[in-house]
PDB file of N, CA and C in Angstrom:
ATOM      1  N   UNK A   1     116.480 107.244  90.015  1.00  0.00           N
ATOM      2  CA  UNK A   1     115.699 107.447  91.221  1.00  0.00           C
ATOM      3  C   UNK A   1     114.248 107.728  90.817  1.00  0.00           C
ATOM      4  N   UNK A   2     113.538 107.230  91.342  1.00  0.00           N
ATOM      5  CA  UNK A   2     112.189 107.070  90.982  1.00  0.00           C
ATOM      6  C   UNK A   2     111.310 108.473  91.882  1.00  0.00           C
ATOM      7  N   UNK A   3     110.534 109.350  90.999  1.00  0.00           N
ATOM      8  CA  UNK A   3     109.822 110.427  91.699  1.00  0.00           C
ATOM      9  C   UNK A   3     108.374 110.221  93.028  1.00  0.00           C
ATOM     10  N   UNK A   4     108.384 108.821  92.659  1.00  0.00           N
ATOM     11  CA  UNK A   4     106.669 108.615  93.348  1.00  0.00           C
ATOM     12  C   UNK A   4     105.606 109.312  93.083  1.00  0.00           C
ATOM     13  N   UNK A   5     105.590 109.402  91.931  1.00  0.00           N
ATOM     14  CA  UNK A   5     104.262 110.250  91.092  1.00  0.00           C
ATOM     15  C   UNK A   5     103.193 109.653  91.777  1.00  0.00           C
ATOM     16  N   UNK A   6     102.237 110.019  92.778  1.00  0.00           N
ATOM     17  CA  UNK A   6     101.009 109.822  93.468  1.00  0.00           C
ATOM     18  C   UNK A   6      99.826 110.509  92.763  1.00  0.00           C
ATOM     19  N   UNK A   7      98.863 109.908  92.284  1.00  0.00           N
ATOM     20  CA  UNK A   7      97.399 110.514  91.852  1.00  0.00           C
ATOM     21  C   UNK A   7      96.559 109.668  92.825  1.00  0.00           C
ATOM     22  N   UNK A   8      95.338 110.770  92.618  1.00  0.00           N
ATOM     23  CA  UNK A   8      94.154 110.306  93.963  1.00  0.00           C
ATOM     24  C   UNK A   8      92.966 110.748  92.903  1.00  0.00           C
ATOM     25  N   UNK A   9      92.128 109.534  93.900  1.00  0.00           N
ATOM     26  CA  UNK A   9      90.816 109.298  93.583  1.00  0.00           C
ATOM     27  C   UNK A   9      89.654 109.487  94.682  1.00  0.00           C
ATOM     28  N   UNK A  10      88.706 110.126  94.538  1.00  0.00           N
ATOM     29  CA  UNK A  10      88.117 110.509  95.650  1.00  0.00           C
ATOM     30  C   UNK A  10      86.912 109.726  96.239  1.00  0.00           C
ATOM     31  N   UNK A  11      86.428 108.335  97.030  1.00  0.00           N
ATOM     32  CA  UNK A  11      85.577 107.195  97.222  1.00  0.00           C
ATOM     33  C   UNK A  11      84.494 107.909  97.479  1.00  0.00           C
ATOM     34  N   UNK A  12      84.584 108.749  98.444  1.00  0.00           N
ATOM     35  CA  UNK A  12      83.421 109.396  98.895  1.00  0.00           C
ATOM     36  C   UNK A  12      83.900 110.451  99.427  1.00  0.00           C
ATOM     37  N   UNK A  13      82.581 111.378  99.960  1.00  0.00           N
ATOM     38  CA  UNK A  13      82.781 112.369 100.583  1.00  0.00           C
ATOM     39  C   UNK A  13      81.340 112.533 101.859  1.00  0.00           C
ATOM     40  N   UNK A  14      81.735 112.991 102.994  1.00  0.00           N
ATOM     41  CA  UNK A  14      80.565 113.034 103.991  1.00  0.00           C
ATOM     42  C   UNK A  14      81.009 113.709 105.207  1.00  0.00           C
ATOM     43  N   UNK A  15      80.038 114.357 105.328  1.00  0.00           N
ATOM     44  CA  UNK A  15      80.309 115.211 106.470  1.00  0.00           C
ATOM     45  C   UNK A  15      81.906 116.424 106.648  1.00  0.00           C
ATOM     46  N   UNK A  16      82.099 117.042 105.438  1.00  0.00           N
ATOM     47  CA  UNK A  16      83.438 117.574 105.428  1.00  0.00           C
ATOM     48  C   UNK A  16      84.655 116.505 105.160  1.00  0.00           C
ATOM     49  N   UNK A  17      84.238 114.771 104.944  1.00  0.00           N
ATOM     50  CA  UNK A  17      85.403 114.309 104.769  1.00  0.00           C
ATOM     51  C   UNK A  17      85.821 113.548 103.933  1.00  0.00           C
ATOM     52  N   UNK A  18      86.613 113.558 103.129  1.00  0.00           N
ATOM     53  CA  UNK A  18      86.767 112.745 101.972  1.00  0.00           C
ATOM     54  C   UNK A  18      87.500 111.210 101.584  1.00  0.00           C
ATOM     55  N   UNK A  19      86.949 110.129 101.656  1.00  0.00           N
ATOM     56  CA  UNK A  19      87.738 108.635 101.660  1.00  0.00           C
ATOM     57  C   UNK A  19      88.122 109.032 100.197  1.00  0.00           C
ATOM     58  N   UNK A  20      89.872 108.868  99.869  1.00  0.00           N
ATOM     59  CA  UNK A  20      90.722 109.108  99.361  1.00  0.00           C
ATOM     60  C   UNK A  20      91.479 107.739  99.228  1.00  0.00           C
ATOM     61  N   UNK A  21      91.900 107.392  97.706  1.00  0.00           N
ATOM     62  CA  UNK A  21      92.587 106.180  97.534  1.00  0.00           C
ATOM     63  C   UNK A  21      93.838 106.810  96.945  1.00  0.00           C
ATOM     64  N   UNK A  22      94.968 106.998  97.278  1.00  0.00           N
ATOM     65  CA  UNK A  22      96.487 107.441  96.571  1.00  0.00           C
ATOM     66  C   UNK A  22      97.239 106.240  96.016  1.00  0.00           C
ATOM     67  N   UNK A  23      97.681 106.138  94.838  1.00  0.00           N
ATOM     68  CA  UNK A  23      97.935 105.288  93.830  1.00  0.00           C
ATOM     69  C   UNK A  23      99.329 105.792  93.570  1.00  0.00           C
ATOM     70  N   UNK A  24     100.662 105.344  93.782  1.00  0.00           N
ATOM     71  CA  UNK A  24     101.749 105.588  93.415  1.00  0.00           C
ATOM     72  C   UNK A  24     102.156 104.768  92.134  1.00  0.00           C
ATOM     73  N   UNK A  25     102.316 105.526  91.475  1.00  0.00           N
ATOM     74  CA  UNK A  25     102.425 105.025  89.844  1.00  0.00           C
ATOM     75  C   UNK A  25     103.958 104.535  89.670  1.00  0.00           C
ATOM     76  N   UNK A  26     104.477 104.613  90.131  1.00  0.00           N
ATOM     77  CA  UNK A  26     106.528 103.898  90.650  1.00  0.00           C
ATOM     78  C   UNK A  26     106.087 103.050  91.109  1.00  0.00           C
ATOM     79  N   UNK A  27     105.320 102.315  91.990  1.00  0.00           N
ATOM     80  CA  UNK A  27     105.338 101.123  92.786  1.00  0.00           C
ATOM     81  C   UNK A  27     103.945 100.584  92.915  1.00  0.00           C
ATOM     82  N   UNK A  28     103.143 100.960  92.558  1.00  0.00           N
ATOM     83  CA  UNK A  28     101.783 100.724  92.608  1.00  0.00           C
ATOM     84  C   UNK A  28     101.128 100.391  93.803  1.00  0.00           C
ATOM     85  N   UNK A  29     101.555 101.320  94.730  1.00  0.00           N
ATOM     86  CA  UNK A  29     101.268 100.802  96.040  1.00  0.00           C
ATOM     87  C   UNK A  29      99.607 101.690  96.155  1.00  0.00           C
ATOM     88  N   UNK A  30      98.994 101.459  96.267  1.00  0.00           N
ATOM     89  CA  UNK A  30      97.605 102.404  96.764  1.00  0.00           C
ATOM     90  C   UNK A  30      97.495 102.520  98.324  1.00  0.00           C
ATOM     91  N   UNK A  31      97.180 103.563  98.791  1.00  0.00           N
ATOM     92  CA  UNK A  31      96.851 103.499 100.362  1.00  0.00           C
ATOM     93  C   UNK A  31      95.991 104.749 100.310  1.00  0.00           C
ATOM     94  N   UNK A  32      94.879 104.172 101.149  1.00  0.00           N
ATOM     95  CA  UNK A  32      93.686 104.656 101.419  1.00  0.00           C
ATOM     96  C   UNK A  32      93.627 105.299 102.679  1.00  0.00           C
ATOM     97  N   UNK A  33      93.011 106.013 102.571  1.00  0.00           N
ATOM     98  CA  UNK A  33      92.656 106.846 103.963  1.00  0.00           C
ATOM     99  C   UNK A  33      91.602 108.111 103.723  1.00  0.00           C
ATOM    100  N   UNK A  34      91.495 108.732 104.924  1.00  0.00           N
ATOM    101  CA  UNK A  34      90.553 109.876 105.163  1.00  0.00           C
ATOM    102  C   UNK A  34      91.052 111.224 104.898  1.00  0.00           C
ATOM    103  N   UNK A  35      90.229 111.643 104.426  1.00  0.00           N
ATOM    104  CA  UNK A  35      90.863 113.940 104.234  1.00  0.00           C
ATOM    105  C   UNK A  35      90.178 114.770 104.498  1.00  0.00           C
ATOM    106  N   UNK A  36      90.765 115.581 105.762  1.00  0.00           N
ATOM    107  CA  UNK A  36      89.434 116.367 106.391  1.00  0.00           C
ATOM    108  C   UNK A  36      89.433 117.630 105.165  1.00  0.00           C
ATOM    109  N   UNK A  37      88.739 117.586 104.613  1.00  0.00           N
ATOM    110  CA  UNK A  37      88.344 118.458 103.204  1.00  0.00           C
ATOM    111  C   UNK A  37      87.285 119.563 103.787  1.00  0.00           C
ATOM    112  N   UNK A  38      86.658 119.890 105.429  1.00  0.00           N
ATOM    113  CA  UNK A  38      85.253 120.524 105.917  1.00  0.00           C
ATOM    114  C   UNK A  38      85.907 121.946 105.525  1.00  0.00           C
ATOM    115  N   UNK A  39      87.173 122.604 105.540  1.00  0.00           N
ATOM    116  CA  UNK A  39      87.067 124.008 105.259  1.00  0.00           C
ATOM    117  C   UNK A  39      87.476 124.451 103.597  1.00  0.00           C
ATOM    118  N   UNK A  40      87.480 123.735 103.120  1.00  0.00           N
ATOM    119  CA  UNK A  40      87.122 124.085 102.047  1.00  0.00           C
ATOM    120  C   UNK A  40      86.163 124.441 100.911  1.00  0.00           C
ATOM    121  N   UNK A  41      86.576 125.410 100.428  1.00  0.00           N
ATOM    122  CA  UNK A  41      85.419 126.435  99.861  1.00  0.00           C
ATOM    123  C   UNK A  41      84.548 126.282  98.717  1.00  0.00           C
ATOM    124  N   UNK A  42      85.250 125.439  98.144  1.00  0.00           N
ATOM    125  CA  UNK A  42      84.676 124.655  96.988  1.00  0.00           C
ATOM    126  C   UNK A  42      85.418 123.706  96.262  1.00  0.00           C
ATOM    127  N   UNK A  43      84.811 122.814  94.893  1.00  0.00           N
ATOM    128  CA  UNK A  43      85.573 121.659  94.388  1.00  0.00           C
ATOM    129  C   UNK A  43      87.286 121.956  94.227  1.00  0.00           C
ATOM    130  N   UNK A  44      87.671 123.376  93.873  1.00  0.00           N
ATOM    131  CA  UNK A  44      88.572 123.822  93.526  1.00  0.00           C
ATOM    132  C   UNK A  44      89.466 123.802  94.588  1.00  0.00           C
ATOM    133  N   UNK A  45      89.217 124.039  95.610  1.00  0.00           N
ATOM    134  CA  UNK A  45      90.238 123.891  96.963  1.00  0.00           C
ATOM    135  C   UNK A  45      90.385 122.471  97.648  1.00  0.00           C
ATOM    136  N   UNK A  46      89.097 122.006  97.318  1.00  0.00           N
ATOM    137  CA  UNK A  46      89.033 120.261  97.579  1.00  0.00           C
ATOM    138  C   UNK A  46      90.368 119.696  96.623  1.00  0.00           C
ATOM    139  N   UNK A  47      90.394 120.446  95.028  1.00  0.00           N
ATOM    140  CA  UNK A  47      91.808 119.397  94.922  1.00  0.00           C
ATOM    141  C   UNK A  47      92.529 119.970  95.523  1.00  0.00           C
ATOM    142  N   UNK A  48      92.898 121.140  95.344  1.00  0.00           N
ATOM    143  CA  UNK A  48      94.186 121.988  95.942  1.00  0.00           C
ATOM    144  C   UNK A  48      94.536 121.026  97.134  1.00  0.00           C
ATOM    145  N   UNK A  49      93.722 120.619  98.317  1.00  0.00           N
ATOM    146  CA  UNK A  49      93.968 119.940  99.482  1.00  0.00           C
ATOM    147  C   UNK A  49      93.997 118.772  99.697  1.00  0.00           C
ATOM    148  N   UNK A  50      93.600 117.738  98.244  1.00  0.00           N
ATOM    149  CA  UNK A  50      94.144 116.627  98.067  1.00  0.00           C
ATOM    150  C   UNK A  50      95.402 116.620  97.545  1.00  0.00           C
ATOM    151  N   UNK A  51      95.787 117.417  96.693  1.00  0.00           N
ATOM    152  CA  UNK A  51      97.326 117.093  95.764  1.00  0.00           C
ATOM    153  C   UNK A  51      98.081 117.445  97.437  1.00  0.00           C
ATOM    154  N   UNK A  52      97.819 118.048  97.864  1.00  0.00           N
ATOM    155  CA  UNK A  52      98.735 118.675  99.317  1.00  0.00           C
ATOM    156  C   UNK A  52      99.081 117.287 100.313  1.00  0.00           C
ATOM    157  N   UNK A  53      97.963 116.707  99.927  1.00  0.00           N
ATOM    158  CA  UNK A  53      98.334 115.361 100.257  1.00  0.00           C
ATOM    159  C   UNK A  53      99.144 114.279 100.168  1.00  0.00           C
ATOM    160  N   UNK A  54      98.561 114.159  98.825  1.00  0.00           N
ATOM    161  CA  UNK A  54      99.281 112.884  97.984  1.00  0.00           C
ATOM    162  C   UNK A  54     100.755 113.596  97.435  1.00  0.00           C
ATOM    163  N   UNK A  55     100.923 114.729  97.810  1.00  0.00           N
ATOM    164  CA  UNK A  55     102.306 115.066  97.673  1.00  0.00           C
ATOM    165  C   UNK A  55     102.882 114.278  99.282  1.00  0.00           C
ATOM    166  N   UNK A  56     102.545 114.814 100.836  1.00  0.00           N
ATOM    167  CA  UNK A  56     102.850 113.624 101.738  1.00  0.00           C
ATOM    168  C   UNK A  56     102.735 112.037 101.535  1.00  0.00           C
ATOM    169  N   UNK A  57     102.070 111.524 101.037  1.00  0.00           N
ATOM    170  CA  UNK A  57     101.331 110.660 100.728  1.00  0.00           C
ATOM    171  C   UNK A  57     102.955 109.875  99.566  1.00  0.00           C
ATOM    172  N   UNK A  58     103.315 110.761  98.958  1.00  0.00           N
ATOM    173  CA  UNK A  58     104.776 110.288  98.008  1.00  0.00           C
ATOM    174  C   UNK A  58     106.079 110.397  98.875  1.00  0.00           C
ATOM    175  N   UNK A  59     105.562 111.625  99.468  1.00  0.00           N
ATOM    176  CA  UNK A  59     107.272 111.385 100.404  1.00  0.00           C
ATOM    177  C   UNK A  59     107.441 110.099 101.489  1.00  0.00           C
ATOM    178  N   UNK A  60     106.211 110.095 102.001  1.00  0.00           N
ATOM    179  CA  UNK A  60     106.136 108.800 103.021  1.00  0.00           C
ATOM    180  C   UNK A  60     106.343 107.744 102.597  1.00  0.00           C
ATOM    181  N   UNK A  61     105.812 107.008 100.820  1.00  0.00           N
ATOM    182  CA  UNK A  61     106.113 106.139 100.340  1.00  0.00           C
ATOM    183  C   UNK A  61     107.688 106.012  99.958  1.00  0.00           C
ATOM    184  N   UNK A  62     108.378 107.380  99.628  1.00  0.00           N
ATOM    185  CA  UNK A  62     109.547 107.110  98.776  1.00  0.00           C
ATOM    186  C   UNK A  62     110.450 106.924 100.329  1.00  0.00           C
ATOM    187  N   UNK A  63     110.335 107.270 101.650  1.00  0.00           N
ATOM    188  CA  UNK A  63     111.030 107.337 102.688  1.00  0.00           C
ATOM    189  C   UNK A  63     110.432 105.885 103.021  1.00  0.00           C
ATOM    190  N   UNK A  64     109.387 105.043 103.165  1.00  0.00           N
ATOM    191  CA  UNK A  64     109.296 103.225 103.391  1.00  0.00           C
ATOM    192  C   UNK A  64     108.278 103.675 104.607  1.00  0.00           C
ATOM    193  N   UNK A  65     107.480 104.869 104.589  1.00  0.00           N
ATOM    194  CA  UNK A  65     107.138 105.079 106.065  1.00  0.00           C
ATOM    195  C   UNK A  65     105.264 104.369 105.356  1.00  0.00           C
ATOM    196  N   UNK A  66     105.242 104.172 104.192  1.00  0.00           N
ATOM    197  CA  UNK A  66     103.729 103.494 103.409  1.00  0.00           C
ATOM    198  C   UNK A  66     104.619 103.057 102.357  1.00  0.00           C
ATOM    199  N   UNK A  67     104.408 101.632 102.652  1.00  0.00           N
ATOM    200  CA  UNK A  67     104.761  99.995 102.145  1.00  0.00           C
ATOM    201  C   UNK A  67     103.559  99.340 101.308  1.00  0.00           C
ATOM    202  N   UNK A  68     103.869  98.659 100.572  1.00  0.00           N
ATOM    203  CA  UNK A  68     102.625  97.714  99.749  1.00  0.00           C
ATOM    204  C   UNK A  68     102.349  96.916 101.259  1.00  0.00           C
ATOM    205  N   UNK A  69     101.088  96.547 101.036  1.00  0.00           N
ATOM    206  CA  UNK A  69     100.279  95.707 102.289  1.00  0.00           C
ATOM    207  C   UNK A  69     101.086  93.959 102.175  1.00  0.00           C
ATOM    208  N   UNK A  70     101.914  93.616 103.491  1.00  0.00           N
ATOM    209  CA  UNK A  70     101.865  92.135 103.725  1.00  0.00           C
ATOM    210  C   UNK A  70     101.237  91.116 102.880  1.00  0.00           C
ATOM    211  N   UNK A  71     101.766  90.552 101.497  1.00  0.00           N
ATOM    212  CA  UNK A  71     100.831  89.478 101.346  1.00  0.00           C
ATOM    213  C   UNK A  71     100.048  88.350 102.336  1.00  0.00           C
ATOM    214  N   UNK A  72     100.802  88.730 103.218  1.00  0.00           N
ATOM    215  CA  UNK A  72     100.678  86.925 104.149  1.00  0.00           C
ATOM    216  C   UNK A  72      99.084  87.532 104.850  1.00  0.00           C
ATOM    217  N   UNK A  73      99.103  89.359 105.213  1.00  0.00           N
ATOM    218  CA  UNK A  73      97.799  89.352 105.673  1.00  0.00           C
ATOM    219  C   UNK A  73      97.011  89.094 105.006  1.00  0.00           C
ATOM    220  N   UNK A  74      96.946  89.129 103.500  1.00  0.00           N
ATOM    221  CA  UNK A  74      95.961  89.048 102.901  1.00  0.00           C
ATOM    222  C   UNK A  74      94.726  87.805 102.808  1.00  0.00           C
ATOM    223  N   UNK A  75      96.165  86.981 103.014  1.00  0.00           N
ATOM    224  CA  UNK A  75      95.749  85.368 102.626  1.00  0.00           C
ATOM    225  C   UNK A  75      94.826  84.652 104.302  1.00  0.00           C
ATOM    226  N   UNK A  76      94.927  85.603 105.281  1.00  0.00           N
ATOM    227  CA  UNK A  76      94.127  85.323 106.459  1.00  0.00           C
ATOM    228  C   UNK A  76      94.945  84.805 107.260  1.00  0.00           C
ATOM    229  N   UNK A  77      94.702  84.155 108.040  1.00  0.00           N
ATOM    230  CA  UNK A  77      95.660  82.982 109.276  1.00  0.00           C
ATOM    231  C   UNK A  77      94.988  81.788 108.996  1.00  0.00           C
ATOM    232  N   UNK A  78      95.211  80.801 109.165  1.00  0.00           N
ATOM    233  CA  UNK A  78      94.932  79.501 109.221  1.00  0.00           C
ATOM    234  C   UNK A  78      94.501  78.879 110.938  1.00  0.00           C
ATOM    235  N   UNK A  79      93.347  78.330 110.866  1.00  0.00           N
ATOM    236  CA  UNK A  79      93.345  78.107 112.132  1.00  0.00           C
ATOM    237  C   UNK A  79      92.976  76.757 112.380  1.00  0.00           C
TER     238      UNK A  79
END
């Protein structure tokens, strides 16, 4: 059984919020999103409140609730 070891990378940060890329190292799925990071007190609680994440961020993947992205979207529609 595979753990879904999730590490994160932090894109940016603005206005209290942090664009966050989570990288599951079992499946290599990455999924991106936003982290309201505004009450935190410094860099040190900023991770504390990302790992808090990408710990959800693994259960959702290992439960199918965050999937690798559709190839077929990738490739566009044909028109």
């Amino acid at each position: 059984m595979t753990d879904h070891s999730v590490t994160f990378k932090t894109n940016s940060t603005s206005n209290g919020v942090a664009e966050v890329a989570f990288t599951c190292g079992d499946t290599g799925i990455v999924h991106t999103r936003s982290v309201n990071v505004h009450d935190c007190a410094d860099a040190d609680a900023v991770t504390v409140r990302l790992s808090e994440v990408a710990m959800g961020v693994a259960h959702k993947i290992k439960v199918g609730a965050i999937t690798a992205p559709d190839e077929s979207e990738d490739a566009g529609s044909p028109e």
